[in-house]
Structures are given as structure tokens and as C-alpha cells.
N, C-alpha and C. Protein backbone atom coordinates (compact mmCIF):
# COMPACT_ATOMS: atom_id res chain seq x y z
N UNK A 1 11.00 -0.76 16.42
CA UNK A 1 9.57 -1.00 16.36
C UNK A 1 9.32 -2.30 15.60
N UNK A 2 8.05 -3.10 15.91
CA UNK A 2 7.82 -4.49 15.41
C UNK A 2 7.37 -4.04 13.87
N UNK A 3 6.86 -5.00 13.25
CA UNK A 3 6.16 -4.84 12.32
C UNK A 3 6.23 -5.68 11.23
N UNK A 4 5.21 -5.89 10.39
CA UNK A 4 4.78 -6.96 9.09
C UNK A 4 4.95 -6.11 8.19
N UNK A 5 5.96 -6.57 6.67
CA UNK A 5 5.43 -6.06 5.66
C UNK A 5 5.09 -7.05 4.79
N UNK A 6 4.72 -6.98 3.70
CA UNK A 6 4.01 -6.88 2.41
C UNK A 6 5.03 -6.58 1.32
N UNK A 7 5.71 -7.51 0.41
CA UNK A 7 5.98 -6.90 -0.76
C UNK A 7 6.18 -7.09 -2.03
N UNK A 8 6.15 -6.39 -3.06
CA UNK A 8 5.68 -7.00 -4.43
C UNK A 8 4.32 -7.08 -4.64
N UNK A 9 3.31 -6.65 -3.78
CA UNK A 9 1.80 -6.75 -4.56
C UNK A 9 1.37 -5.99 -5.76
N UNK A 10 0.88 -7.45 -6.69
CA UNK A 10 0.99 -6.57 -7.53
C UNK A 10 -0.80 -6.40 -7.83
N UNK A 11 -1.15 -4.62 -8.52
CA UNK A 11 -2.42 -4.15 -8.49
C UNK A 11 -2.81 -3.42 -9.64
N UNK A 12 -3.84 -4.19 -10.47
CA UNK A 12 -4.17 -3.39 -11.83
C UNK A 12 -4.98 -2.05 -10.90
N UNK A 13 -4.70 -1.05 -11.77
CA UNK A 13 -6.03 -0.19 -11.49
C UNK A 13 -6.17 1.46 -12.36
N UNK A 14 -6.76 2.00 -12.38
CA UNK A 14 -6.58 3.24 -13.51
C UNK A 14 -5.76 4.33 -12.40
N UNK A 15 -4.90 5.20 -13.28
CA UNK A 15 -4.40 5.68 -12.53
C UNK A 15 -3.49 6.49 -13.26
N UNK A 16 -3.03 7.84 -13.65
CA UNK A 16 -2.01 8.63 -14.20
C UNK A 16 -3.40 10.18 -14.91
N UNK A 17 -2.11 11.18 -15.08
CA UNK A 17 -2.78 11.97 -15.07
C UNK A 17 -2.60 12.56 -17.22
N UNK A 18 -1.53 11.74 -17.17
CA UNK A 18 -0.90 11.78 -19.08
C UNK A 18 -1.71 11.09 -19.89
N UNK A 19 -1.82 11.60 -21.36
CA UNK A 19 -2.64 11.28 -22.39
C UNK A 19 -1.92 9.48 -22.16
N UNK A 20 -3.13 8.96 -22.23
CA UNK A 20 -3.29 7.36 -22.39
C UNK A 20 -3.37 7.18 -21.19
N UNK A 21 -3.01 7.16 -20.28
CA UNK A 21 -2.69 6.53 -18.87
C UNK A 21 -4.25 6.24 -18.66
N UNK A 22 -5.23 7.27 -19.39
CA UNK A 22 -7.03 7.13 -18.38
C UNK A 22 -7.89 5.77 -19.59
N UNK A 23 -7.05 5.59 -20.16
CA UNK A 23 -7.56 5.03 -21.18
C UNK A 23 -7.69 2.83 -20.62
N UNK A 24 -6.74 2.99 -20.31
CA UNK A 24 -6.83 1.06 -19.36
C UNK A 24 -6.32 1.10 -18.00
N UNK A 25 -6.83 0.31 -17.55
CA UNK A 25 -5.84 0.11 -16.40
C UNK A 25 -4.46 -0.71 -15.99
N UNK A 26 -3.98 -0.24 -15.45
CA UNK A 26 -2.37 -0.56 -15.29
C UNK A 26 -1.80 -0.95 -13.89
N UNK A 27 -1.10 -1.70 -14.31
CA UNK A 27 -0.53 -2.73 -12.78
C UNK A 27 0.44 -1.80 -12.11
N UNK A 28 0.12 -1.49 -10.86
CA UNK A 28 1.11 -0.98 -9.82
C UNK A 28 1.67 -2.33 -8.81
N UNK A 29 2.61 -1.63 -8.05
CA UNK A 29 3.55 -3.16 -7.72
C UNK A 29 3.29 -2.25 -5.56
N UNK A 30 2.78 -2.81 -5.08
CA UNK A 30 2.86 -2.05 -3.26
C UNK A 30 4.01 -2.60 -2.78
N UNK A 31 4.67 -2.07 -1.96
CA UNK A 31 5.58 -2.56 -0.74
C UNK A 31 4.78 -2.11 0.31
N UNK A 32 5.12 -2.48 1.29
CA UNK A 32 4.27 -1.79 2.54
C UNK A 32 4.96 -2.59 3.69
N UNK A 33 4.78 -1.77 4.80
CA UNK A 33 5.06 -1.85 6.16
C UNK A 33 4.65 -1.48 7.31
N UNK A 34 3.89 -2.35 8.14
CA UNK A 34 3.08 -1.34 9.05
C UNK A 34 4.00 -1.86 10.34
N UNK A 35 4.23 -0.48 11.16
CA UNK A 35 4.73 -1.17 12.86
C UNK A 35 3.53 -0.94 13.24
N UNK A 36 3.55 -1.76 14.52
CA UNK A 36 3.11 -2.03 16.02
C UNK A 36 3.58 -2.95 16.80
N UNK A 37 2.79 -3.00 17.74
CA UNK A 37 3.53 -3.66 19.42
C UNK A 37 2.72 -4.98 18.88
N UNK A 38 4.29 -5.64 18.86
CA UNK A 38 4.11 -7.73 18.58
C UNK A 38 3.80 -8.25 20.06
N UNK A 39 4.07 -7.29 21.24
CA UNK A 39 4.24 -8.41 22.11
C UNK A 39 3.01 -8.86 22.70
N UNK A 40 1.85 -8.42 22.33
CA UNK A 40 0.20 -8.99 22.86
C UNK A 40 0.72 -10.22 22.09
N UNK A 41 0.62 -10.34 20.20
CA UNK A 41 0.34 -11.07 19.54
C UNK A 41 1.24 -12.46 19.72
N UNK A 42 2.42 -11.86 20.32
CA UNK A 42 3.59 -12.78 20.63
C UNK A 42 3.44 -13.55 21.83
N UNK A 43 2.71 -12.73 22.92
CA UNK A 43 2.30 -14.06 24.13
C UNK A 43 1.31 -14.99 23.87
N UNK A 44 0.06 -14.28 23.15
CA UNK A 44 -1.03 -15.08 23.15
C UNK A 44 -1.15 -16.15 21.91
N UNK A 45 -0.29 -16.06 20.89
CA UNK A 45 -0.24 -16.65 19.54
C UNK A 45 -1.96 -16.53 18.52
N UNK A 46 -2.43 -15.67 19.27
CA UNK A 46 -3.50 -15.54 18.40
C UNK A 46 -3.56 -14.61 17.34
N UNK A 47 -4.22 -14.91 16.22
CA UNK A 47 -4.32 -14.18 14.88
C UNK A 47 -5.39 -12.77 15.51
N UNK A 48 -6.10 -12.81 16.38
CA UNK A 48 -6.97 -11.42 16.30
C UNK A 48 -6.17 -10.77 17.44
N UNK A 49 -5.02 -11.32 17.38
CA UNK A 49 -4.74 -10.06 18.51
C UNK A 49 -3.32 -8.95 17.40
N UNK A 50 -3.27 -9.42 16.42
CA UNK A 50 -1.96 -9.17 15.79
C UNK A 50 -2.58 -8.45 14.46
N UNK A 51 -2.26 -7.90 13.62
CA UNK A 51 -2.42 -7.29 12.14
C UNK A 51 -2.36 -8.59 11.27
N UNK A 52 -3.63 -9.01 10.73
CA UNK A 52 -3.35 -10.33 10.51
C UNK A 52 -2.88 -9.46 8.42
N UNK A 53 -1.82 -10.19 7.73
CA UNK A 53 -1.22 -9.44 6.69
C UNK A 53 -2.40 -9.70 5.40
N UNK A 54 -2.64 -11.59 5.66
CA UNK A 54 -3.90 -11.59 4.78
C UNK A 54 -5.13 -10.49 4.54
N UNK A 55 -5.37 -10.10 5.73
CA UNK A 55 -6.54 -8.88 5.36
C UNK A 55 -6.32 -7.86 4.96
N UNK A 56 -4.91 -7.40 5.30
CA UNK A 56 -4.24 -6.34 4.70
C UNK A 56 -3.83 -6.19 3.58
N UNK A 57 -3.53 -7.46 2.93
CA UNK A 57 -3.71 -7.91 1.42
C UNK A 57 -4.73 -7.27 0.75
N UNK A 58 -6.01 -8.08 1.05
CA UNK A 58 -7.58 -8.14 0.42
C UNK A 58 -7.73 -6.43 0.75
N UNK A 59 -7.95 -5.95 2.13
CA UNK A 59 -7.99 -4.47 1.74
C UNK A 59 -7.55 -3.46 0.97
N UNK A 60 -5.96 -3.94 0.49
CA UNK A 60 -5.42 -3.20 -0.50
C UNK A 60 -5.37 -3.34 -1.40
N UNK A 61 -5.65 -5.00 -2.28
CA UNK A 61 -6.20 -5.33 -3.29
C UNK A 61 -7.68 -4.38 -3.92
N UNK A 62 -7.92 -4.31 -2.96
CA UNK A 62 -9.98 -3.78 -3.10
C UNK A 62 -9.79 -2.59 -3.23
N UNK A 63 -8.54 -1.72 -2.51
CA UNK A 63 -8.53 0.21 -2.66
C UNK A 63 -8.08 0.01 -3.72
N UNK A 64 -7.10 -0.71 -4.03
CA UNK A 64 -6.61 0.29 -4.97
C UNK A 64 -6.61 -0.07 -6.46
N UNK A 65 -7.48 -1.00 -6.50
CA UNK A 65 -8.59 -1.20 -7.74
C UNK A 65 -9.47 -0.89 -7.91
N UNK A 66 -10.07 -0.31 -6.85
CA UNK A 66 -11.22 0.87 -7.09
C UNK A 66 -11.06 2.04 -7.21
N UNK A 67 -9.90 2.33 -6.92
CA UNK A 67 -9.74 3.72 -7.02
C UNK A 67 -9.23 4.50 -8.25
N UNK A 68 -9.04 5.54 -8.40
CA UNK A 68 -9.23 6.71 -9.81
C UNK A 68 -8.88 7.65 -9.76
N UNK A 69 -7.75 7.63 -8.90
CA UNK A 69 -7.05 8.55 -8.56
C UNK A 69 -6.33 8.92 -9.86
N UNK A 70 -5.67 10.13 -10.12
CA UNK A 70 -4.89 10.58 -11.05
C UNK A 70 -3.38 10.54 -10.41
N UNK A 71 -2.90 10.71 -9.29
CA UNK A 71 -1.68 11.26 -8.95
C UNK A 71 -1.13 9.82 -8.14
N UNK A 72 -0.11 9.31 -7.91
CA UNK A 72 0.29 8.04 -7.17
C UNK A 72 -0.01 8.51 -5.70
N UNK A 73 0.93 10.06 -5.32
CA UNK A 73 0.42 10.78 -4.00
C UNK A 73 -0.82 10.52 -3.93
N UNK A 74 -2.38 11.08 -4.66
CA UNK A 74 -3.31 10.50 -3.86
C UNK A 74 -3.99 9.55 -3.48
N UNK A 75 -3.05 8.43 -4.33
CA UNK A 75 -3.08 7.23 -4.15
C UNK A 75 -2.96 6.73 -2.58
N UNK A 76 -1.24 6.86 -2.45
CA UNK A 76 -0.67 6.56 -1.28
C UNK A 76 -1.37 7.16 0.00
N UNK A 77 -1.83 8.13 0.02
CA UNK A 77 -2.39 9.29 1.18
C UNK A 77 -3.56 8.43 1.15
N UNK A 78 -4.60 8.03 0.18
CA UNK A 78 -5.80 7.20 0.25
C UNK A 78 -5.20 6.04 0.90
N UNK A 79 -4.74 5.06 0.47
CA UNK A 79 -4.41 3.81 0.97
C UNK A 79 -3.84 3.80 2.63
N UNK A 80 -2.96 4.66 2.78
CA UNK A 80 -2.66 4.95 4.68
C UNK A 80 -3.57 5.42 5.53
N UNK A 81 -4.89 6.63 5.42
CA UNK A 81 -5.88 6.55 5.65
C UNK A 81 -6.98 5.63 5.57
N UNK A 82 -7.02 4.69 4.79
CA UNK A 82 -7.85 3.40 4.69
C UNK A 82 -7.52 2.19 5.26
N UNK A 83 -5.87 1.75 5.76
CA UNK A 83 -5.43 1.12 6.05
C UNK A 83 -5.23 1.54 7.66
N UNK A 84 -5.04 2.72 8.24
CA UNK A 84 -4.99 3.56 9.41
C UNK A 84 -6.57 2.86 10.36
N UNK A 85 -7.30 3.50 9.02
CA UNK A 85 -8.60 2.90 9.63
C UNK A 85 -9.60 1.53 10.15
N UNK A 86 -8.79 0.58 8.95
CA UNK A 86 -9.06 -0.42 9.23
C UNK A 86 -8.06 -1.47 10.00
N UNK A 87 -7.04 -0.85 10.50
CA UNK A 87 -6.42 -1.81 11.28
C UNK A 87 -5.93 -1.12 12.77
N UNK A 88 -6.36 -1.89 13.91
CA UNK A 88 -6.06 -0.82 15.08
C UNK A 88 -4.61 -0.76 15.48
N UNK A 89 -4.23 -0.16 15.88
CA UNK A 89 -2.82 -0.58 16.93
C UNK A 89 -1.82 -0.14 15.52
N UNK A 90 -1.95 0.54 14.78
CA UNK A 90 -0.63 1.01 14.09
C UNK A 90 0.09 2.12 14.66
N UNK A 91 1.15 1.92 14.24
CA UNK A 91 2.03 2.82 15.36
C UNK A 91 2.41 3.62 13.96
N UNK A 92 3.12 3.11 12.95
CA UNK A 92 3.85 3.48 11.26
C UNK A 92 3.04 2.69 9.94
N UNK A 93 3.40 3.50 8.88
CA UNK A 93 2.97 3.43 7.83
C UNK A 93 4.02 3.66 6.90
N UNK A 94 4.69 2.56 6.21
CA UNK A 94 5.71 2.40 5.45
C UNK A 94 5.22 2.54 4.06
N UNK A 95 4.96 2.93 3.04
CA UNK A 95 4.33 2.87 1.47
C UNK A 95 4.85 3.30 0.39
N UNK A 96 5.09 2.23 -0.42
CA UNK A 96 6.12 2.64 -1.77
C UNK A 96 5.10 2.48 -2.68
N UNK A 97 4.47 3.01 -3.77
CA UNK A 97 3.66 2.43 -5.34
C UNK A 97 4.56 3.07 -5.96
N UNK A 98 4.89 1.43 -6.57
CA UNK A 98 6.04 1.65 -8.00
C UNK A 98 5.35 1.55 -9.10
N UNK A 99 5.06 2.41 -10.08
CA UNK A 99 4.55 2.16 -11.57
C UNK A 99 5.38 2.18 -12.52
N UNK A 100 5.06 0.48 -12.63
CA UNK A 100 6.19 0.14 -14.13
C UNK A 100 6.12 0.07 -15.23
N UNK A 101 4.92 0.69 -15.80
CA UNK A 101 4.35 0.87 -17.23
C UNK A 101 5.22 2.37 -17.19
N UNK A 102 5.25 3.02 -16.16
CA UNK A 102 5.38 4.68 -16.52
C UNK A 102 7.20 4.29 -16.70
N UNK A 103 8.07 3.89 -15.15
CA UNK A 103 9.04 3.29 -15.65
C UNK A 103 9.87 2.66 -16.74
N UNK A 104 9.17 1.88 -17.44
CA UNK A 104 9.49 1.30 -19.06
C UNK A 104 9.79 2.28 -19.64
N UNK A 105 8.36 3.56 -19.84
CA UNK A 105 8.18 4.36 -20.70
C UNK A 105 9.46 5.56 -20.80
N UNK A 106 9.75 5.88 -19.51
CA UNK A 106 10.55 6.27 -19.07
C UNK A 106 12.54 6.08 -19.53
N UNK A 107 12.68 4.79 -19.61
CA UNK A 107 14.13 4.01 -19.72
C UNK A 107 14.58 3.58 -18.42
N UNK A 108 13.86 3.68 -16.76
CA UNK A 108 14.26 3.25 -15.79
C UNK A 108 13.57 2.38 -15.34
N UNK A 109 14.06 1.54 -14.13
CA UNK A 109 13.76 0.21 -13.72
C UNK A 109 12.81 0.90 -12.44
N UNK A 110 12.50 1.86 -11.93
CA UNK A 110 11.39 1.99 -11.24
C UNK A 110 11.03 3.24 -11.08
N UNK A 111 10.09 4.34 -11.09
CA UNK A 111 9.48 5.25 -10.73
C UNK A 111 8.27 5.31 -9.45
N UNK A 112 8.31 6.06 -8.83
CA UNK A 112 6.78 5.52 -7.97
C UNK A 112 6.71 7.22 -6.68
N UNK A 113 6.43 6.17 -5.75
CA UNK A 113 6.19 7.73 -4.98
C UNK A 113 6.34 6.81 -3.35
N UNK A 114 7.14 6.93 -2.05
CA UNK A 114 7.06 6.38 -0.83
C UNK A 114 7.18 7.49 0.17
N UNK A 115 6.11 7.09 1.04
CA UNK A 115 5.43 7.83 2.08
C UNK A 115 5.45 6.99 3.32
N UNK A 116 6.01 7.99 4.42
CA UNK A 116 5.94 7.44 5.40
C UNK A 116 5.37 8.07 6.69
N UNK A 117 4.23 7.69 6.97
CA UNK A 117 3.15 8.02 8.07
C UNK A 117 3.93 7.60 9.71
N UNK A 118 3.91 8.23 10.63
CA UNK A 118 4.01 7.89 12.33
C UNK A 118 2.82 8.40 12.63
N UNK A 119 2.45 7.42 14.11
CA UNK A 119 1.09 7.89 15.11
C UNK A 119 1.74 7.56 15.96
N UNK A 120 0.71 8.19 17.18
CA UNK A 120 1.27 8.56 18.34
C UNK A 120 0.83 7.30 19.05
């Protein structure tokens, strides 16, 4: 299957369900990967026929700094439904949020939660 990812974005936003975590907000790091069919975007070379990644950026910049979620899961489940919605022609949904404040706290180099969505 084709597909664009995304990786290393990095995203302040509130988020954990442990004493302090509700108190600032904290940088999560996205990977992401969406399939679909390249070959419209690949004959015609046009940007509106393809998942253009810039908007997919700015949309996920905007969720998931607004959001207030407590759990990374309802994080991720929010962001593939929001991203599902705003982009047509996805076939997969690739999604890692790594939190590296919790990581540090921890003694390991990454903690997070990855979910992976198929449509028909």
C-alpha cells in the first residue's frame, strides 16, 4: 500500500492522568502514517488530488493541542477519527504518541501508545 508519513512532530498539550501531569502542558513527539492509492496523485501531479502532509501537519498540530484528554489511547483514537475525517481516500492509519516527559521519569528512552486503524 502507498502512503505519506510524518515523523517526529513534536506537540505541547495537557495530557496524563498522574498527580502533576494536569498541572502544565507537555510535549508529545507523533509518528504517523496514512496509506492510500498514489496512483490518481501520481498521474496528475496535482496537490488536491493526493493527502497533501502539510495539512495533515496543521490538523494535528490543532487536535492535539486542544485536546485534554487524560489517557494517550484517547488521544490516539481522537486523532484517527479526526484525521479519518478530514482526509478522504485513507485506506490505513499508522499512530505512535511517544511521551517523553513520562519516559525520563520513568529511566527509558520512550513510552507511548501505537495504533493501527484499516478501512475498507
Amino acid at each position: 500500500m502507498d502512503s505519506i508519513f510524518i515523523e517526529g512532530l513534536a506537540v505541547e498539550t495537557l495530557i496524563g492522568i498522574h498527580d502533576g501531569e494536569r498541572d502544565a502542558r507537555q510535549p508529545l513527539v507523533v509518528d504517523l502514517e496514512l496509506g492510500f492509492d498514489n496512483t490518481r496523485p501520481a498521474a496528475s501531479g496535482r496537490i488536491e488530488d493526493t493527502i497533501d502532509y502539510a495539512a495533515v501537519v496543521d490538523a494535528l498540530e490543532t487536535f492535539v493541542a486542544e485536546s485534554d484528554c487524560g489517557l494517550l489511547e484517547e488521544l490516539a483514537e481522537g486523532c484517527c477519527a479526526m484525521l479519518r475525517q478530514k482526509f478522504d481516500g485513507l485506506r490505513s492509519i499508522d499512530l505512535r504518541l511517544d511521551k517523553p516527559a513520562a519516559a525520563q521519569a520513568l529511566g527509558c528512552r520512550h513510552v507511548g501508545v501505537r495504533i493501527r486503524r484499516r478501512f475498507a
